[in-house]
Protein backbone atom coordinates (compact mmCIF):
# COMPACT_ATOMS: atom_id res chain seq x y z
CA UNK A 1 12.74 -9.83 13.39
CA UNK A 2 10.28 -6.64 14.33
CA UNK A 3 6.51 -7.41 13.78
CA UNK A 4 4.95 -5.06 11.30
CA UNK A 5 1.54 -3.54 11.42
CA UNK A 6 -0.01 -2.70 7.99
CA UNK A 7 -3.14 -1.50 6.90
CA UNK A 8 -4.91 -3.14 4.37
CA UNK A 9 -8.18 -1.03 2.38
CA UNK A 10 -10.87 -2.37 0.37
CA UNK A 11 -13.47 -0.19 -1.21
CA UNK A 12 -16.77 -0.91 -2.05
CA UNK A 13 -20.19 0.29 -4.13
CA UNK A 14 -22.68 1.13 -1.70
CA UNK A 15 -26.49 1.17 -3.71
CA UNK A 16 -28.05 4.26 -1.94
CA UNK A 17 -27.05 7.54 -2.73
CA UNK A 18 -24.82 10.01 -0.52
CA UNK A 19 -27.61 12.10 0.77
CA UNK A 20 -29.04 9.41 2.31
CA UNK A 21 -26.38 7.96 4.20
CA UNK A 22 -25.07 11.44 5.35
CA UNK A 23 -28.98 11.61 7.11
CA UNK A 24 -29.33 8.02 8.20
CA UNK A 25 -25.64 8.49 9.51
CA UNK A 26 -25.03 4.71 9.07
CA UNK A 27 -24.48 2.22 6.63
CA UNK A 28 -27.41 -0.37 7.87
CA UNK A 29 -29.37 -2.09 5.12
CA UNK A 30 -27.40 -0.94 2.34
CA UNK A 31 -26.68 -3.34 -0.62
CA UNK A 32 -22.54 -3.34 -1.22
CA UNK A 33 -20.88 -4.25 -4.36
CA UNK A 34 -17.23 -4.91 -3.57
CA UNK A 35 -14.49 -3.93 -5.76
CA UNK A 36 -12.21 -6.19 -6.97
CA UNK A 37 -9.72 -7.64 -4.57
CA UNK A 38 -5.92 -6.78 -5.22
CA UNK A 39 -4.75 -10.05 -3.12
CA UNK A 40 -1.27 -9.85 -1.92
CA UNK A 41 0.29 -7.48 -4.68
CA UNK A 42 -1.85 -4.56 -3.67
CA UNK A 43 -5.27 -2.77 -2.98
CA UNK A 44 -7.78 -0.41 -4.10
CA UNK A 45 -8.29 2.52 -1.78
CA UNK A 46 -9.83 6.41 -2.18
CA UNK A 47 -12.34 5.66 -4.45
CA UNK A 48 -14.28 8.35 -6.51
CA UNK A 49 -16.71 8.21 -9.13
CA UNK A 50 -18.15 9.77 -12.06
CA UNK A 51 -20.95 8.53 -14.61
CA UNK A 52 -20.67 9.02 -18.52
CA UNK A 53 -22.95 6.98 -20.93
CA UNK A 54 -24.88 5.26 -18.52
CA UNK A 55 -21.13 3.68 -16.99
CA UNK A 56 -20.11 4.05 -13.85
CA UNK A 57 -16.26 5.13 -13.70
CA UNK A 58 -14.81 4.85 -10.44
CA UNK A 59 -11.00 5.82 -10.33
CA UNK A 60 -9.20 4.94 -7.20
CA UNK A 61 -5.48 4.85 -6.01
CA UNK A 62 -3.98 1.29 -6.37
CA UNK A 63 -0.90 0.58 -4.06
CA UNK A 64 1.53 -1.94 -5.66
CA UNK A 65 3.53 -3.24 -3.18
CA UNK A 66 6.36 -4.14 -5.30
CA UNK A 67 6.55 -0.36 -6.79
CA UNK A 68 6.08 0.86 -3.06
CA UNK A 69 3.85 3.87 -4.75
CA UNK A 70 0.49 4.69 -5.75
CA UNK A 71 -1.25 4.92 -9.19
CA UNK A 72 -4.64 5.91 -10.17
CA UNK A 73 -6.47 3.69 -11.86
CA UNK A 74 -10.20 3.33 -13.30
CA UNK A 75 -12.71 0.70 -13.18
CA UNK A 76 -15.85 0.79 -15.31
CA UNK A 77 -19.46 -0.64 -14.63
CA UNK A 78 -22.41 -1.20 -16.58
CA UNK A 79 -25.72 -0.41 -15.28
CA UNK A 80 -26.20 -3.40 -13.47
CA UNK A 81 -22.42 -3.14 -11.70
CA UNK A 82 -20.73 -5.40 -13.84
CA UNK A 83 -17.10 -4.81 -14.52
CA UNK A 84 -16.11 -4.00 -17.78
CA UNK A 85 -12.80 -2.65 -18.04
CA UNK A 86 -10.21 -1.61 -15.30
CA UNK A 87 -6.46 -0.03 -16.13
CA UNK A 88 -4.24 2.68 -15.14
CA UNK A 89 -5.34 6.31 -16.17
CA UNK A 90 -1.89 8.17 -14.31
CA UNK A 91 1.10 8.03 -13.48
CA UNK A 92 3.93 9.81 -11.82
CA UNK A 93 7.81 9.39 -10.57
CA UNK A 94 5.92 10.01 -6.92
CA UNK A 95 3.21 8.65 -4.85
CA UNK A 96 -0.74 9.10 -6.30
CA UNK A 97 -3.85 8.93 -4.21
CA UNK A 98 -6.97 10.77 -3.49
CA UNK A 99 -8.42 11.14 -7.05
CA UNK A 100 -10.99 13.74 -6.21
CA UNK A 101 -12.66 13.88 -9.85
CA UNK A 102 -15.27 16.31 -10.44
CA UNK A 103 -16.85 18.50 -14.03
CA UNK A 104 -16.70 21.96 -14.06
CA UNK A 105 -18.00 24.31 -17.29
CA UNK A 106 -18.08 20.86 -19.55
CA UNK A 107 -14.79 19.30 -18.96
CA UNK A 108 -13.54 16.73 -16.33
CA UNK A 109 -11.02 17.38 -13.82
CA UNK A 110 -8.93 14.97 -11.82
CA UNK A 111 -6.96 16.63 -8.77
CA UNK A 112 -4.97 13.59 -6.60
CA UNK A 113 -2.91 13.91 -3.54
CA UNK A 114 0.71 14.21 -4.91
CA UNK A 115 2.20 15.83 -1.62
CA UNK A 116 5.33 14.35 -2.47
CA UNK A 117 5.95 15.72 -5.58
CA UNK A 118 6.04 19.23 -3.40
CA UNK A 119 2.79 20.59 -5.29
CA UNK A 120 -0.88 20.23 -5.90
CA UNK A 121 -1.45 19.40 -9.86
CA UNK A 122 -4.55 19.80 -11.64
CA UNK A 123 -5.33 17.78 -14.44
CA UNK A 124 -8.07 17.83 -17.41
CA UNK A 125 -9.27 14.80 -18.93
CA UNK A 126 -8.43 15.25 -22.66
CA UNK A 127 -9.95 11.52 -23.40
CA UNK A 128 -11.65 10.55 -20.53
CA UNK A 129 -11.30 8.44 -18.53
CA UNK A 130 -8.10 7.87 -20.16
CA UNK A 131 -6.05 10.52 -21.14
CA UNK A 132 -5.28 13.45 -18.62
CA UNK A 133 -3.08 16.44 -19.04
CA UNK A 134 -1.85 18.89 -16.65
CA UNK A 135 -3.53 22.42 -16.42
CA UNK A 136 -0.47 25.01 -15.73
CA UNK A 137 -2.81 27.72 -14.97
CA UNK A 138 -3.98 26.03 -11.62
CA UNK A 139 -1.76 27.69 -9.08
CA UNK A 140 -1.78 26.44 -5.81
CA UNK A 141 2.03 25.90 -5.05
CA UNK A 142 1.87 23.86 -1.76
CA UNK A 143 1.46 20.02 -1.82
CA UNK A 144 -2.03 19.92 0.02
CA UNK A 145 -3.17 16.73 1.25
CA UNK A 146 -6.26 15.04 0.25
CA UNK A 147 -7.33 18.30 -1.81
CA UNK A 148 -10.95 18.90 -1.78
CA UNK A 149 -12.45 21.43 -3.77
CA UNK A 150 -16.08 22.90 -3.87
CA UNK A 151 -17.22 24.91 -5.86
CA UNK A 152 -20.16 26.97 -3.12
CA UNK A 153 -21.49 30.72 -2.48
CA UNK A 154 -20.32 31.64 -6.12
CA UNK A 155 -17.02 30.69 -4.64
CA UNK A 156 -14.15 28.19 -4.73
CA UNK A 157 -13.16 26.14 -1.63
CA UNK A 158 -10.50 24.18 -0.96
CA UNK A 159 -10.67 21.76 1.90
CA UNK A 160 -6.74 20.61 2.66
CA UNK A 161 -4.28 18.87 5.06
CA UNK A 162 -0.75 20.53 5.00
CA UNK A 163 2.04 18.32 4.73
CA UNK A 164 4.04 19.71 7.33
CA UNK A 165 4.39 19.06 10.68
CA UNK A 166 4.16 15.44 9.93
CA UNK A 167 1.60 15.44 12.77
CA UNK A 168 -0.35 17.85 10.94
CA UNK A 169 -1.27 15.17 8.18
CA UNK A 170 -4.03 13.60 10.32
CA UNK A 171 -5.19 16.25 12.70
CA UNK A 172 -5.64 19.75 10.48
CA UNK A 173 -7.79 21.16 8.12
CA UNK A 174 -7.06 24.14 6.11
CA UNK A 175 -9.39 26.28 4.14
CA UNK A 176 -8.74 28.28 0.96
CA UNK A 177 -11.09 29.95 -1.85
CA UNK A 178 -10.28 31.74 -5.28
CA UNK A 179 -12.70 33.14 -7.36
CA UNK A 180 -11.68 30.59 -10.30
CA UNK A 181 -11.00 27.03 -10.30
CA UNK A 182 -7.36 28.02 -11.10
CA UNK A 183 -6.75 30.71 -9.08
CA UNK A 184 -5.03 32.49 -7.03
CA UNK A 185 -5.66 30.29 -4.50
CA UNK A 186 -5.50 32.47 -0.53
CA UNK A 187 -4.74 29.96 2.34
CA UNK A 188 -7.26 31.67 4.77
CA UNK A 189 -5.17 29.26 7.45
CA UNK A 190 -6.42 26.37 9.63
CA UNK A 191 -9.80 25.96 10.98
CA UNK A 192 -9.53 22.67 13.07
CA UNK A 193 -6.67 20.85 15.04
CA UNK A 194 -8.10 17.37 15.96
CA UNK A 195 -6.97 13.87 15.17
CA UNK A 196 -10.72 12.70 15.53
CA UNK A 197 -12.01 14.63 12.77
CA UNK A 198 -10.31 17.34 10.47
CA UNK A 199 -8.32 15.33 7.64
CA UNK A 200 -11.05 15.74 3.86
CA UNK A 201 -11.89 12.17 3.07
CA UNK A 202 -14.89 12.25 0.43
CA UNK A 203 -16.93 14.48 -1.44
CA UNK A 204 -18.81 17.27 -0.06
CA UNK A 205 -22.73 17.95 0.28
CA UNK A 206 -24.67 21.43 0.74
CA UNK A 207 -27.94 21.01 3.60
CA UNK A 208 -29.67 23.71 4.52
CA UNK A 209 -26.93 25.84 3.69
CA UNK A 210 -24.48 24.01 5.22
CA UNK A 211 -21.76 22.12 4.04
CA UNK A 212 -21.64 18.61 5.08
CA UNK A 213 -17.49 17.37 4.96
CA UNK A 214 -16.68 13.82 5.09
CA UNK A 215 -13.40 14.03 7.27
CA UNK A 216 -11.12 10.83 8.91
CA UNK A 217 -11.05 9.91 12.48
CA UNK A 218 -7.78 9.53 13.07
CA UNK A 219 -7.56 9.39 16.86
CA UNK A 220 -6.79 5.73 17.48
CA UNK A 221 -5.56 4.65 14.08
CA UNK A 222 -5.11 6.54 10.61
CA UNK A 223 -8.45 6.34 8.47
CA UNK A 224 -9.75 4.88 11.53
CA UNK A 225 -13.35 6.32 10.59
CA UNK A 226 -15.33 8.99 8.84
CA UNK A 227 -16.92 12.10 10.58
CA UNK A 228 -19.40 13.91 8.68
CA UNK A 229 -17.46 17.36 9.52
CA UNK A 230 -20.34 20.86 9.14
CA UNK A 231 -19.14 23.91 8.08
CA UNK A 232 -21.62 26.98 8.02
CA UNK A 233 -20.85 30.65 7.14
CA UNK A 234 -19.81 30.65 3.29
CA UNK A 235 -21.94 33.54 2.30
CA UNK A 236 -20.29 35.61 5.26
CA UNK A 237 -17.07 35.41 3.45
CA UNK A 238 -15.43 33.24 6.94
CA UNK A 239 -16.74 29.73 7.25
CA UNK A 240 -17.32 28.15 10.93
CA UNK A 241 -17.26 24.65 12.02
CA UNK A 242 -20.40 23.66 13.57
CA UNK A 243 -19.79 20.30 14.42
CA UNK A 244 -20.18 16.48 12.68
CA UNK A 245 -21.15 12.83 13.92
CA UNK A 246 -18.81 9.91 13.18
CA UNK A 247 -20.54 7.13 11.03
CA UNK A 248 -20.61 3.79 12.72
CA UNK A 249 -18.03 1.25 10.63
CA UNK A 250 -19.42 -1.80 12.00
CA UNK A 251 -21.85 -3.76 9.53
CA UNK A 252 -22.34 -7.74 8.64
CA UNK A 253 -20.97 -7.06 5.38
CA UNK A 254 -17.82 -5.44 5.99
CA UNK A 255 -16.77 -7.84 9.04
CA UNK A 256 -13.92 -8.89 6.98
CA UNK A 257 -12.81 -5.28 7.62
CA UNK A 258 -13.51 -3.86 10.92
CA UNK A 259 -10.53 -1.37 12.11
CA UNK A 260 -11.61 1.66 9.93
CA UNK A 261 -12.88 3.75 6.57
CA UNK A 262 -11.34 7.07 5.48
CA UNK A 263 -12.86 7.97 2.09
CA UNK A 264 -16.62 8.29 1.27
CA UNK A 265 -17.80 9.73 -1.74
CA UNK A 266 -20.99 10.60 -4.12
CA UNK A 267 -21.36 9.74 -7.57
CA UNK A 268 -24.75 9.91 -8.42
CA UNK A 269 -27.41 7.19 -6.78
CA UNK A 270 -24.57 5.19 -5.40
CA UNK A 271 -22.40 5.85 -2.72
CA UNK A 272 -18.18 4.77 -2.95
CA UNK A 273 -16.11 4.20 0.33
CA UNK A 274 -13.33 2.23 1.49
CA UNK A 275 -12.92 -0.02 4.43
CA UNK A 276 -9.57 -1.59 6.51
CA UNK A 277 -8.07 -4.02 8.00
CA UNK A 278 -4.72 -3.81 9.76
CA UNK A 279 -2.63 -6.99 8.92
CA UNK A 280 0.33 -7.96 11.07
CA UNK A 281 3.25 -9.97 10.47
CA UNK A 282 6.99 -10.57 8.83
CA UNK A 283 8.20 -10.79 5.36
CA UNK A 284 8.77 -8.51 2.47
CA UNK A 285 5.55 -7.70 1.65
CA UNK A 286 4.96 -6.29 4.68
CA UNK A 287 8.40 -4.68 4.89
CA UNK A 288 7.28 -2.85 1.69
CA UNK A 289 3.99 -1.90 2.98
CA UNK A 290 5.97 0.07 5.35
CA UNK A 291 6.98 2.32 2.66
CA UNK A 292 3.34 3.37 2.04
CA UNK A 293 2.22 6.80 2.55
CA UNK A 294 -0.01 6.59 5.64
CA UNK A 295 0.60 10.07 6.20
């Protein structure tokens, strides 16, 4: 019987907020607050936040093993990080991850990775964090991976991974802009080929002008890391990639998952991210993690 190798993600609070950690470049002496373990049915991965009401609502992909897709789900904290409420806010026929969640003009928008479904969908919350509807104005036709938009330079951008080449999916980065959030979107083409660094995984932030990208090192293992990717030039109407560091994944508190991050994310004073471990074995459940969309 063949040995599988799966990865396993578990994401985590981190109590300092994302400036900080993108100028300390490291996650020493920061306080953690994990999210809730999935066990063996599943896990918790992509996490992205928003506060409303003085609660915390992080909404993150959860694989089920059994379903061999992902949902998106939310999970709500007080003040003081205690878990009030967690449940599914969307689902689709396909796979859901990546639920880049962000306000714009008074309303909430949600846009997940849905590459599968052969399109990028934009949804508005109509009862958030609840209820979400689809916004058929947004027109951007391709199913971009890990879609991450900013809104910069009295511009849009839209930081994406093509689909296709499957060896695209952890090694390019794509840049488009429109002059409204729902377009018309123009693909201005790739602007990096390179498995250590060029993948969006987390939420952008504007220094000195520059855009700070959190993007996945992918060069020995998918998600293996996070590079903080920067990207200068917006006002020139052609951004340029003037280089990143990689943020060191190895910490005491996260020694229970050593082999990786790939999502890192702001949300106020606090910080989300998600960390891995690759599991190997035999069985089903690993034969069904082998359906997941490691892309």
């Amino acid at each position: 019987m063949k040995l599988f190798k799966m990865d396993y993600w578990r994401s985590a609070i981190l109590h300092a907020p994302f400036e900080q950690i993108v100028r300390q470049n490291s996650l020493d002496d920061i306080d953690m607050t994990f999210l809730p373990s999935c066990g063996k049915e599943g896990f918790l991965a992509d996490p992205f936040g928003l506060w409303q009401a003085g609660h915390l609502h992080v909404f993150a992909e959860y694989y089920d093993y059994a379903q061999g897709k992902g949902i998106i789900e939310v999970l709500i904290y007080d003040e003081h990080f205690a878990l009030q409420e967690r449940r599914c806010v969307l689902s689709e026929e396909w796979h859901l991850s990546y639920p880049y969640v962000f306000q714009h003009e008074g309303c909430v928008y949600m846009l997940p990775e849905a590459y599968k479904s052969g399109r990028l969908t934009l949804y508005k919350a109509t009862s958030f964090p609840y209820e979400w509807e689809r916004v058929p104005t947004f027109d951007f036709p391709i199913g971009a991976i890990d879609a991450t938009p900013l809104h910069h330079a009295g511009r849009w951008w839209l930081f994406w991974t093509p689909p296709t080449p499957k060896l695209a999916r952890q090694s390019t980065l794509h840049i488009a802009l429109a002059e409204e959030l729902t377009g018309p979107w123009c693909d201005m083409g790739h602007f990096l080929i390179d498995r250590s660094g060029a993948r969006p995984g987390g939420t952008p932030f504007i220094e000195d002008g520059e855009v700070v990208l959190p993007v996945q090192d992918c060069s020995e293992t998918y998600g293996g890391g996070i590079r903080l990717l920067r990207i200068s030039g917006f006002k020139k109407g052609r951004p340029s990639i003037c280089g990143g560091d990689s943020i060191p994944v190895h910490v005491p508190e996260i020694k229970d998952y050593p082999d990786g991050m790939h999502t890192l994310s702001a949300a106020g004073d606090i910080t989300l991210v998600d960390f891995k471990k690759i599991r190997r074995g035999l069985g089903p459940v690993l034969f069904n993690l082998k359906q997941q969309v490691f892309k």
